[in-house]
N, C-alpha and C. Protein backbone atom coordinates (compact mmCIF):
# COMPACT_ATOMS: atom_id res chain seq x y z
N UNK A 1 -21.19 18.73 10.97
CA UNK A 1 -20.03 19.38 10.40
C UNK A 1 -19.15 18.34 9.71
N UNK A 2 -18.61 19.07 8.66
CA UNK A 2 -17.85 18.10 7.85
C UNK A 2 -16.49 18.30 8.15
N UNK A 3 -15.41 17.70 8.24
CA UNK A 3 -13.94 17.16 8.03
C UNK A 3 -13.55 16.92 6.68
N UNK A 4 -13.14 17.46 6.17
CA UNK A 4 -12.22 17.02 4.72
C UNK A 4 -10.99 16.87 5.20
N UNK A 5 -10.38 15.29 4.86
CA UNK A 5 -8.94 14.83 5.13
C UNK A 5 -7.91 15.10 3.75
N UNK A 6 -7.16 15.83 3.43
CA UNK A 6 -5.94 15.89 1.64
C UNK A 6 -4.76 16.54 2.59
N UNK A 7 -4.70 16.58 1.45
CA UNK A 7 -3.50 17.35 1.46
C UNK A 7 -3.68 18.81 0.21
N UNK A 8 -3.08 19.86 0.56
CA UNK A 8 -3.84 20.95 -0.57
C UNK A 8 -3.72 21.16 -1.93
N UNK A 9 -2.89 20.70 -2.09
CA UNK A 9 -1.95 20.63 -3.35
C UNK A 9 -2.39 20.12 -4.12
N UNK A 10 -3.24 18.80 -3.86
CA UNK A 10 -3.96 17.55 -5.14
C UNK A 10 -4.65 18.44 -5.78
N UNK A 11 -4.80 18.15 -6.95
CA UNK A 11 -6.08 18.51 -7.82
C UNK A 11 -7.22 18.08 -8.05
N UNK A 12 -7.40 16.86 -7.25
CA UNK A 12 -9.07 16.20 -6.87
C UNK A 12 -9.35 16.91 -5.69
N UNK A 13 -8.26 17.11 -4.64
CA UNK A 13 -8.95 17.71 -3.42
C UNK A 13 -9.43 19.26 -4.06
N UNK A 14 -8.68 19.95 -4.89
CA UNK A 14 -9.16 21.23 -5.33
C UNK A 14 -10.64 21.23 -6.01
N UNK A 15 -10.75 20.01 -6.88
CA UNK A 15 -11.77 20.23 -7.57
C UNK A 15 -13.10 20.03 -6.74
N UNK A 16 -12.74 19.26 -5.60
CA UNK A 16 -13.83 18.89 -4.60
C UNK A 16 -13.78 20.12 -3.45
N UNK A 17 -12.86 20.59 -3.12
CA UNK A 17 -13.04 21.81 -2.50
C UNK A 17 -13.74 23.40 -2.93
N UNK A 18 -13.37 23.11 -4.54
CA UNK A 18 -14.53 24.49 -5.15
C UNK A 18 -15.80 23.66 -5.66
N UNK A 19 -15.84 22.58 -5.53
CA UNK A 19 -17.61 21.84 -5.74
C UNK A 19 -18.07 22.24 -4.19
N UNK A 20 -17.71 21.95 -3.32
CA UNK A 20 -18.09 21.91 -1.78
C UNK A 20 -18.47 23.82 -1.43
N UNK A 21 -17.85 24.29 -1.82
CA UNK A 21 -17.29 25.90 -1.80
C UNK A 21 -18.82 26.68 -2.41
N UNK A 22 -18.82 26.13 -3.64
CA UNK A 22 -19.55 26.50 -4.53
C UNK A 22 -21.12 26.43 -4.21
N UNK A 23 -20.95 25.54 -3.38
CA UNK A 23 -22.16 25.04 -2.95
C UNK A 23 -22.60 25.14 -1.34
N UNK A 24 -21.56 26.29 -1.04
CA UNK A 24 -21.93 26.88 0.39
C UNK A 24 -21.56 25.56 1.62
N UNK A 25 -21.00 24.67 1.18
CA UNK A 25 -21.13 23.48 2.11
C UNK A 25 -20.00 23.99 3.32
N UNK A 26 -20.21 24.15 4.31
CA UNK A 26 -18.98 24.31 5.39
C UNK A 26 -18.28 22.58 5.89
N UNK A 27 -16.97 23.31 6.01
CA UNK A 27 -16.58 21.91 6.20
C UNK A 27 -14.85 22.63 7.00
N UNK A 28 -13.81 21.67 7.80
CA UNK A 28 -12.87 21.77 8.60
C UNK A 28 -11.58 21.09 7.32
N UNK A 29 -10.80 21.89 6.93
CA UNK A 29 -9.65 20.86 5.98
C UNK A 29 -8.52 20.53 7.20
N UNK A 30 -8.45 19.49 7.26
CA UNK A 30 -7.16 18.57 7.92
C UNK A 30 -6.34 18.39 6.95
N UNK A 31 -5.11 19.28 7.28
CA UNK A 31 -3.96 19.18 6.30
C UNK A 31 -3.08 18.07 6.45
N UNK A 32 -2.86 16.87 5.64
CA UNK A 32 -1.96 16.05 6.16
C UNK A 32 -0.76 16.43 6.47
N UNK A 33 -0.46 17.47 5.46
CA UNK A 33 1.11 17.78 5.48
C UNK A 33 1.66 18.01 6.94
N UNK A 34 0.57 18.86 7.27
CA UNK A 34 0.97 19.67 8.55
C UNK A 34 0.18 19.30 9.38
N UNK A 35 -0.51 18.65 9.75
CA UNK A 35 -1.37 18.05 10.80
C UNK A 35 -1.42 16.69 11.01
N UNK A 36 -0.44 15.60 10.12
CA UNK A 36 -0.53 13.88 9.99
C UNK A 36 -1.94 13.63 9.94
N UNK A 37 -1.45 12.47 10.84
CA UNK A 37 -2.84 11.13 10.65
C UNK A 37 -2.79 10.37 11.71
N UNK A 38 -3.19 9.71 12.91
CA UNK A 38 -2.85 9.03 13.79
C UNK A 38 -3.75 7.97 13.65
N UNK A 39 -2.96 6.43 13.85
CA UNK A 39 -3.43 5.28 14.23
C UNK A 39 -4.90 5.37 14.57
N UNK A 40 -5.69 6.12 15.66
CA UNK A 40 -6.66 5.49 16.37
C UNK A 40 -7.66 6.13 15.02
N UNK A 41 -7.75 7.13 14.09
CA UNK A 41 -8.52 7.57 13.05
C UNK A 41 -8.28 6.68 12.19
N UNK A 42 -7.23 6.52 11.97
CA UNK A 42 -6.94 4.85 10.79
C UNK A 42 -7.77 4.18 11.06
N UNK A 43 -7.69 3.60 12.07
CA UNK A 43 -8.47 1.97 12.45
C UNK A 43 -9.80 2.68 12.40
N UNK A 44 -9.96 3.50 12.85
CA UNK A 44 -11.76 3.72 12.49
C UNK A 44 -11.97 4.01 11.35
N UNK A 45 -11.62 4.29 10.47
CA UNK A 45 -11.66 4.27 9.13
C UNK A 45 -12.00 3.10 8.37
N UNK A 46 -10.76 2.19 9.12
CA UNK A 46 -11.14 0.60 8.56
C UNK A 46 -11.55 -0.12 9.36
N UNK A 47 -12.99 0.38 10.15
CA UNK A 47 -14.30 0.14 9.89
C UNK A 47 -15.24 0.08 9.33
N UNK A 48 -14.74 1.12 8.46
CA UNK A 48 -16.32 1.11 7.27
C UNK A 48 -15.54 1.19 5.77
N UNK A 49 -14.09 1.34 5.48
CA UNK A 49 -13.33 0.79 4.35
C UNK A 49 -12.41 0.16 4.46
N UNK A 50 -11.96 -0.99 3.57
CA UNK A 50 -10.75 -1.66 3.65
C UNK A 50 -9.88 -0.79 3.42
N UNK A 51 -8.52 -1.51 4.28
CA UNK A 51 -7.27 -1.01 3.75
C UNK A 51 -6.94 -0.23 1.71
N UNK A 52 -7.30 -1.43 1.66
CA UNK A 52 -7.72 -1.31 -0.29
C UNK A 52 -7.72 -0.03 -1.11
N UNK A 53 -9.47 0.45 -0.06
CA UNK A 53 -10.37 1.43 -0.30
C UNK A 53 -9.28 2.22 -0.23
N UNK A 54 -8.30 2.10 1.12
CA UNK A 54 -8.30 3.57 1.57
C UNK A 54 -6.93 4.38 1.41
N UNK A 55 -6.00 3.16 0.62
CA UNK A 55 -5.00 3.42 -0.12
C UNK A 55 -5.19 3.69 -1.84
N UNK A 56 -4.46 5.00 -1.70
CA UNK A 56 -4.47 5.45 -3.50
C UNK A 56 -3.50 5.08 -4.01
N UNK A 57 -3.76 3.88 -4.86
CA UNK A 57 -2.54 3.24 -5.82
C UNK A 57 -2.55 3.91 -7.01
N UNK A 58 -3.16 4.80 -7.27
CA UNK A 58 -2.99 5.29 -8.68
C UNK A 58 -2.12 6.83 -8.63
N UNK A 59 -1.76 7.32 -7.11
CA UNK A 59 -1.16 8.61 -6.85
C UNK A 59 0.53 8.37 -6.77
N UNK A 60 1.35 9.59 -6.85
CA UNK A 60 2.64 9.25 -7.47
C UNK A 60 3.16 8.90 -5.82
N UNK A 61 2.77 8.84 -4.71
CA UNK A 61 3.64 8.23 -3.49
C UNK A 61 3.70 6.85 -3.98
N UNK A 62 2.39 6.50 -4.12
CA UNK A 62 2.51 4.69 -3.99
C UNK A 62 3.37 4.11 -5.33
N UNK A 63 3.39 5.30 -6.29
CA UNK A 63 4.06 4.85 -7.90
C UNK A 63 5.49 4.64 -6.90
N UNK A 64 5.57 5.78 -6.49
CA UNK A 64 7.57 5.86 -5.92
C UNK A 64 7.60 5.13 -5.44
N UNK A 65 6.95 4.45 -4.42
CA UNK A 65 7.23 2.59 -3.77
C UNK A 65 7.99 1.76 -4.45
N UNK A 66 8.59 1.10 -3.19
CA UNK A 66 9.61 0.12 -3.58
C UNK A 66 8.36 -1.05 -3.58
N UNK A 67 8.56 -1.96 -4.13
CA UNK A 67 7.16 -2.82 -4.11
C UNK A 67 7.52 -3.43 -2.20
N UNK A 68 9.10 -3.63 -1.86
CA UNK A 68 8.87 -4.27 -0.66
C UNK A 68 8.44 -2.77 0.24
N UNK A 69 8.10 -2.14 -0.15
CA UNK A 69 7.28 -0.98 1.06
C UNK A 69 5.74 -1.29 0.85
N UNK A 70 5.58 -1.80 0.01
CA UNK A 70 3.87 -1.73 -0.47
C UNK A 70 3.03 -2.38 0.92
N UNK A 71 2.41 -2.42 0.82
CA UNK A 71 1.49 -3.01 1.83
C UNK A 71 0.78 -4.56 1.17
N UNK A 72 0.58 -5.47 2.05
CA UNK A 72 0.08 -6.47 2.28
C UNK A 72 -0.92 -6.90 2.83
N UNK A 73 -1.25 -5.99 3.60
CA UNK A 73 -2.09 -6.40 4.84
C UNK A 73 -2.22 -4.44 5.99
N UNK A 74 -3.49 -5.20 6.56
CA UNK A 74 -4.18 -4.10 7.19
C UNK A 74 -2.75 -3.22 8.34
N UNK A 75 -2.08 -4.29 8.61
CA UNK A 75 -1.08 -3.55 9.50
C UNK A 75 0.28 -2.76 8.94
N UNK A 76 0.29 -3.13 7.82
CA UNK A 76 1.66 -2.82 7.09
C UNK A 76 0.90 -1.20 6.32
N UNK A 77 -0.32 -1.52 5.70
CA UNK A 77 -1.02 0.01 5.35
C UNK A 77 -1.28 0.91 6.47
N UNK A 78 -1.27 0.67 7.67
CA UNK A 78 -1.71 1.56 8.66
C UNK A 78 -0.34 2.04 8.95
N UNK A 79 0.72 1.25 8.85
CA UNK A 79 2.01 1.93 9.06
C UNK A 79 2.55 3.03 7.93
N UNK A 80 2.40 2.50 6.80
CA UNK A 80 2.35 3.37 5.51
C UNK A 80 1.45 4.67 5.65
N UNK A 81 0.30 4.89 5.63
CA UNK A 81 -0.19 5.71 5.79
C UNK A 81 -0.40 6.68 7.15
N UNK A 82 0.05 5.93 8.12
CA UNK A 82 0.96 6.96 9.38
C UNK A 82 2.36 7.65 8.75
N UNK A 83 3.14 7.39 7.88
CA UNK A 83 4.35 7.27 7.53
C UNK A 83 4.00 8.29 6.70
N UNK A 84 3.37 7.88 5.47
CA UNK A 84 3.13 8.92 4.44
C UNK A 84 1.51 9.05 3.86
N UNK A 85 1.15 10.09 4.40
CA UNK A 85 -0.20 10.17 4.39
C UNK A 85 -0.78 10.39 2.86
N UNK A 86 0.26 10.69 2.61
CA UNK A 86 -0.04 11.24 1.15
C UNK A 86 -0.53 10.09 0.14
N UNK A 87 -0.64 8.93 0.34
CA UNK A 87 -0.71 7.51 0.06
C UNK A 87 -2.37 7.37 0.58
N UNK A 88 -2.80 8.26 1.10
CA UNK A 88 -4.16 8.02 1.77
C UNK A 88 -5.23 8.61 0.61
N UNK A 89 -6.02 7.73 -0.04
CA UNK A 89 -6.92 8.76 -0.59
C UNK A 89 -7.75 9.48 -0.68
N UNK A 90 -8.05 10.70 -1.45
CA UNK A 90 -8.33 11.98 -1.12
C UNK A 90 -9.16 12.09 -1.87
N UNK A 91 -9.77 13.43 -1.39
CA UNK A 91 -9.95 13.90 -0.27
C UNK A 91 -11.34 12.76 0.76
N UNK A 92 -10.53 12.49 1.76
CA UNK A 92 -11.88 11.63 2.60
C UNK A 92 -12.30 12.54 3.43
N UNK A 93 -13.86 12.55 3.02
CA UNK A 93 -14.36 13.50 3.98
C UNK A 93 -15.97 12.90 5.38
N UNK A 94 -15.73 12.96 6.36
CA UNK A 94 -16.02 12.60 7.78
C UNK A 94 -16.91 13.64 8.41
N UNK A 95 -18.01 12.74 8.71
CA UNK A 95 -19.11 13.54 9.37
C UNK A 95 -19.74 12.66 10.28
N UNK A 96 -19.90 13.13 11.31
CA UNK A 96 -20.23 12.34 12.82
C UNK A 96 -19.30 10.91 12.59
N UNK A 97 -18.10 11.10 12.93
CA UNK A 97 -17.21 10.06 12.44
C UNK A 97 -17.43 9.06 11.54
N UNK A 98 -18.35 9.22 10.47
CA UNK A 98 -18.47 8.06 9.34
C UNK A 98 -18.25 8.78 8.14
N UNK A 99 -16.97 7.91 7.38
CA UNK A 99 -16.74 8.20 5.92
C UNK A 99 -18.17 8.52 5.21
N UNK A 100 -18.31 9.74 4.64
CA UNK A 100 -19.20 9.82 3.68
C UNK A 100 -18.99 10.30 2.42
N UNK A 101 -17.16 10.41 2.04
CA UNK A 101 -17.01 10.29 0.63
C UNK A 101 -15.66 10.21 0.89
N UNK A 102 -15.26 9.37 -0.58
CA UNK A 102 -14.02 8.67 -0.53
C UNK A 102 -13.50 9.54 -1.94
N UNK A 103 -12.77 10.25 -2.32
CA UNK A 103 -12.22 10.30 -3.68
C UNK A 103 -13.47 11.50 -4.06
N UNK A 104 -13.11 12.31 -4.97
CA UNK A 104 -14.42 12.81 -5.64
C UNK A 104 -14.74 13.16 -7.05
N UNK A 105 -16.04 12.84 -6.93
CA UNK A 105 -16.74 12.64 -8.30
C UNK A 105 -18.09 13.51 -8.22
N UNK A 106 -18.03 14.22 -9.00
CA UNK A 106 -19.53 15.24 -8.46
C UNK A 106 -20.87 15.16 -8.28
N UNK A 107 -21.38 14.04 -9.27
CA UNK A 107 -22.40 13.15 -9.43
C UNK A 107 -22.66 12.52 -7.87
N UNK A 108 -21.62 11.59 -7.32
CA UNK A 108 -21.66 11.26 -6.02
C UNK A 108 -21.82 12.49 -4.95
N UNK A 109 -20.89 13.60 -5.04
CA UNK A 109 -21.34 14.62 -3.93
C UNK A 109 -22.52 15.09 -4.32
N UNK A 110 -22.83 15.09 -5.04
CA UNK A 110 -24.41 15.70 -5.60
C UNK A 110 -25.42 14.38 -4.70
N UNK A 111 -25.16 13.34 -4.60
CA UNK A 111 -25.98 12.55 -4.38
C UNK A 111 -26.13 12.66 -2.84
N UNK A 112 -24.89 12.80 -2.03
CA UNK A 112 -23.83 12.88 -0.57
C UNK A 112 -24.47 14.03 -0.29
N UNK A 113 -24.33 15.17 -0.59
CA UNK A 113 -24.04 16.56 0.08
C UNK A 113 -25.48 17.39 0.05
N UNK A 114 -26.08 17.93 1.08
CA UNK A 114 -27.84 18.34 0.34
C UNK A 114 -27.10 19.84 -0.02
N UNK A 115 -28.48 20.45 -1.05
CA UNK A 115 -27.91 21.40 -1.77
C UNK A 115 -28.39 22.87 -0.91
């Protein structure tokens, strides 16, 4: 079973939610808005992506940053993205607890997801 982590509102999580949809894939949406993010899923996360990976610098939370909120380091992003999840990028979706897609691109779920 799949986990999809967004928030609903994005328009990558939409476009990956009617690719997934479309394609009969079942899956659980974890709403950040209304459900957060806790520390011990963070750190397992960055197990198999960096901090880097797993922050979206190109989405308008991290634009609104003060640069001294930005992150530096693995502990200062885990606080950020406990803080404001919305900074987390989307949609990450989790199966037998290992990231198996980061962001989406259809080509990749096509490659990820059997049909």
């Amino acid at each position: 079973m799949y986990t999809l982590y967004a928030i609903p509102n994005c328009d990558t999580v939409k476009k990956a939610r009617s690719w997934l949809a479309g394609r009969g894939i079942d899956y659980t949406f974890h709403d950040y808005k209304k459900q957060g993010i806790d520390r011990q899923r963070i750190e397992h996360w960055l197990t198999q992506k960096t901090w880097e990976e797993l922050v979206n610098r190109s989405g308008m939370t991290w634009k609104q940053l003060p640069d001294t909120q930005k992150p530096t380091n693995a502990e200062e992003a885990i606080a950020l993205m406990i803080q404001k999840p919305s900074v987390i990028r989307r949609p990450l979706v989790e199966a037998g607890g290992r990231i198996v897609a980061l962001g989406f691109k259809a080509d990749e779920y096509s490659e990820t997801f059997p049909s």
